[in-house]
N, C-alpha and C. Protein backbone atom coordinates (compact mmCIF):
# COMPACT_ATOMS: atom_id res chain seq x y z
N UNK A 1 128.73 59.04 97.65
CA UNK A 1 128.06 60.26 97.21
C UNK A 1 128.90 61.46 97.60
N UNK A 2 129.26 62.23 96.72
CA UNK A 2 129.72 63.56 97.02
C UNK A 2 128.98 64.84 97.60
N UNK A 3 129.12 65.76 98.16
CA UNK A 3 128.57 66.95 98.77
C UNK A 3 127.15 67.34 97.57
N UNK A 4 127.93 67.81 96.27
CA UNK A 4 126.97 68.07 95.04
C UNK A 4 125.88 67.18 95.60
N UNK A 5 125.85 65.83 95.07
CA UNK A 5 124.60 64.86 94.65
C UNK A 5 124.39 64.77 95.75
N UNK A 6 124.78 65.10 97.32
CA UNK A 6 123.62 65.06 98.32
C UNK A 6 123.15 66.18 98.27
N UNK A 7 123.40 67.36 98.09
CA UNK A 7 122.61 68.64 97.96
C UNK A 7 121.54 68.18 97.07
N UNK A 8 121.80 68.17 95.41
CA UNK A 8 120.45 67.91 94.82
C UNK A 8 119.42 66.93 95.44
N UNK A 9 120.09 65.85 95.90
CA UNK A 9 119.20 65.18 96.81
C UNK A 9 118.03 65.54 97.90
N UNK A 10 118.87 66.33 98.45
CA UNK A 10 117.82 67.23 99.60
C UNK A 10 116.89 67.76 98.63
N UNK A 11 117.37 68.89 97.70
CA UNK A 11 116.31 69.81 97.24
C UNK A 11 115.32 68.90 96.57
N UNK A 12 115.62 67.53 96.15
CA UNK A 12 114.64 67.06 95.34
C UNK A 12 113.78 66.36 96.27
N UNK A 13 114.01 65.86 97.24
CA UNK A 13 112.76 66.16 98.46
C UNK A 13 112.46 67.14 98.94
N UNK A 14 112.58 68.06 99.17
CA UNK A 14 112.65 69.19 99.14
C UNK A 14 110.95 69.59 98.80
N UNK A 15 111.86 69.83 96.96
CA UNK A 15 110.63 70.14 96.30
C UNK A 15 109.38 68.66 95.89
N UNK A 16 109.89 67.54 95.81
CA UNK A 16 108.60 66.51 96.64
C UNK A 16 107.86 67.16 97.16
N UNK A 17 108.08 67.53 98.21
CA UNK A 17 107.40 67.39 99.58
C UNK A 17 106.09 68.75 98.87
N UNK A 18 106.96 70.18 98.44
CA UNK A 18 105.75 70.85 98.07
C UNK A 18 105.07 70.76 96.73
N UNK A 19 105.36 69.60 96.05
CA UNK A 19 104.52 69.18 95.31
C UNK A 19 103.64 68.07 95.79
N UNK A 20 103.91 67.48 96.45
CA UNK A 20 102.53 67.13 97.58
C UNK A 20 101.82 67.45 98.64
N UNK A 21 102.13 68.65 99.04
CA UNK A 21 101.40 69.57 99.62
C UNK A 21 100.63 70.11 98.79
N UNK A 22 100.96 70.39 97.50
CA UNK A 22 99.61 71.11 96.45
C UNK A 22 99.18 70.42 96.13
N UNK A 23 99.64 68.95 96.09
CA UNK A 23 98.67 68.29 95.58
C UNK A 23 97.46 68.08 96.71
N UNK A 24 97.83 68.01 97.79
CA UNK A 24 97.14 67.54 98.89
C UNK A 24 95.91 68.76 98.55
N UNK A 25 96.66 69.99 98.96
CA UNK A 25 95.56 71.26 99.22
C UNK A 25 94.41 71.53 98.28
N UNK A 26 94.95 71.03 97.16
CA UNK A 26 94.00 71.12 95.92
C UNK A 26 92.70 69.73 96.01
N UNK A 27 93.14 68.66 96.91
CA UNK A 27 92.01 67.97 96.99
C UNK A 27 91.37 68.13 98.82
N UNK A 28 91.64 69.35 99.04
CA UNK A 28 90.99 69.97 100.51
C UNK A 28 91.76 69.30 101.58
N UNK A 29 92.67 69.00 101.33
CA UNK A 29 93.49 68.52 102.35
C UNK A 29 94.47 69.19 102.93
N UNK A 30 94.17 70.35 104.30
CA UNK A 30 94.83 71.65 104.72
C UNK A 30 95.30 71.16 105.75
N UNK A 31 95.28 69.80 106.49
CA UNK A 31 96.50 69.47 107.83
C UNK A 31 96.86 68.68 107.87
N UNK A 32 97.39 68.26 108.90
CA UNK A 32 97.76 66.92 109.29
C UNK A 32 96.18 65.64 110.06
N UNK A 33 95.79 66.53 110.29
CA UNK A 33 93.94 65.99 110.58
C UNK A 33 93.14 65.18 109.84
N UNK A 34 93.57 66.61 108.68
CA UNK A 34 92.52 66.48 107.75
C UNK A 34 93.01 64.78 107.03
N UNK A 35 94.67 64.84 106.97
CA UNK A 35 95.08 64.11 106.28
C UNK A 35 94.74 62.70 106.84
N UNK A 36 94.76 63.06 108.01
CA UNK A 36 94.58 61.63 109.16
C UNK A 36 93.29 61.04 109.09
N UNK A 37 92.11 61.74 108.64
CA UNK A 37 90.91 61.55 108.76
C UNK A 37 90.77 60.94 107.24
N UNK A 38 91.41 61.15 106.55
CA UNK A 38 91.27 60.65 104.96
C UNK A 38 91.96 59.05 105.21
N UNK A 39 93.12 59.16 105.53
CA UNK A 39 93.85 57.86 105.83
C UNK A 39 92.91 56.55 106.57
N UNK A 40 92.59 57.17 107.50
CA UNK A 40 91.20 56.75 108.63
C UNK A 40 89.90 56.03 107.47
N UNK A 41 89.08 57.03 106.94
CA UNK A 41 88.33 56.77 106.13
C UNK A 41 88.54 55.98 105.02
N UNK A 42 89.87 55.67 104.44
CA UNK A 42 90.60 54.95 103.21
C UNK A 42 90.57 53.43 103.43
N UNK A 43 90.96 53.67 105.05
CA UNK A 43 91.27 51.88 105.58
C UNK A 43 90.11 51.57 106.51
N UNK A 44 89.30 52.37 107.05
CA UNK A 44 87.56 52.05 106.97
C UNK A 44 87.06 51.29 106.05
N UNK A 45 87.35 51.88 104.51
CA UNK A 45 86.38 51.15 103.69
C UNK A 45 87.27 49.77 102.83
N UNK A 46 88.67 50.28 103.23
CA UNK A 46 88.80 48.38 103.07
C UNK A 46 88.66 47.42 104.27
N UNK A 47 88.45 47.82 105.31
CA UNK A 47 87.61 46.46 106.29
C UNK A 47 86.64 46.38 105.86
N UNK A 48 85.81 47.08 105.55
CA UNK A 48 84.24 47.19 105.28
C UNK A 48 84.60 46.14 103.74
N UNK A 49 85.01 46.68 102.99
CA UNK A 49 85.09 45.75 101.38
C UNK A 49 85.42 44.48 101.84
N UNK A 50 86.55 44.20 102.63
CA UNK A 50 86.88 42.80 102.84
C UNK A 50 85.99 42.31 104.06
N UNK A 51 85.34 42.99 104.52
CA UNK A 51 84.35 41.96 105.45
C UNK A 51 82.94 41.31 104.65
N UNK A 52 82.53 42.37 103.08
CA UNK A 52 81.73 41.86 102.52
C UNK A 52 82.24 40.85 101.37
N UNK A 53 83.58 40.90 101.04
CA UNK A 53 83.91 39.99 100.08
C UNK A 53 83.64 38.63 100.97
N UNK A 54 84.09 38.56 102.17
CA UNK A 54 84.10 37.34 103.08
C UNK A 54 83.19 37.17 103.00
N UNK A 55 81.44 37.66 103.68
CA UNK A 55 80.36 37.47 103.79
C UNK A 55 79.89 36.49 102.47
N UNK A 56 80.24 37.10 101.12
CA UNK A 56 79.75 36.85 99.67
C UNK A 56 80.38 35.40 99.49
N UNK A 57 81.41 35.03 99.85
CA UNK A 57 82.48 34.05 99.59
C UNK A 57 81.86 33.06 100.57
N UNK A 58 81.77 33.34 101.88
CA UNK A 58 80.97 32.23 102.46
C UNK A 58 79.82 31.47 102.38
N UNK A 59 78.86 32.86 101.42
CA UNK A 59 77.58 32.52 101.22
C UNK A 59 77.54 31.58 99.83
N UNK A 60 78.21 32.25 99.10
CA UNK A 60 78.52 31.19 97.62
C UNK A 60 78.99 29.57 97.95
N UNK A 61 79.79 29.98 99.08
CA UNK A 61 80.23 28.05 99.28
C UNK A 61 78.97 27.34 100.10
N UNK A 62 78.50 28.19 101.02
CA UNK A 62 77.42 27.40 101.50
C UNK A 62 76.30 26.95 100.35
N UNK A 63 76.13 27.50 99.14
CA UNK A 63 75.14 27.49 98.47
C UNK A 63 75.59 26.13 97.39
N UNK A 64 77.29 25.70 97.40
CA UNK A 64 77.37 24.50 96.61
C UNK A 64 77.66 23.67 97.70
């Protein structure tokens, strides 16, 4: 890679980064907290989904 194509490189993370920051802010997501608490809550409800798929799956085999 030459100097050029690592420069555009940077800027195109760069500008990434504040196009996911608006994206973030636009769905109320103003920190690093906030973000943490979404992440938190995301993988909450897949234990919760996969502890009831298990529940459902066990109960179906017990039933044949």
């Amino acid at each position: 890679m030459n100097e050029e194509q690592i420069a555009v490189a940077k800027a195109g993370a760069a500008w990434s980064g504040v196009g996911l920051a608006k994206l973030l802010s636009a769905a109320g997501i103003n920190s690093w907290g906030d973000f943490a608490a979404m992440c938190a809550a995301i993988y909450s409800l897949f234990l919760i989904f996969d502890w009831l798929r298990k529940k459902w799956r066990s109960r179906n085999e017990a039933d044949t």
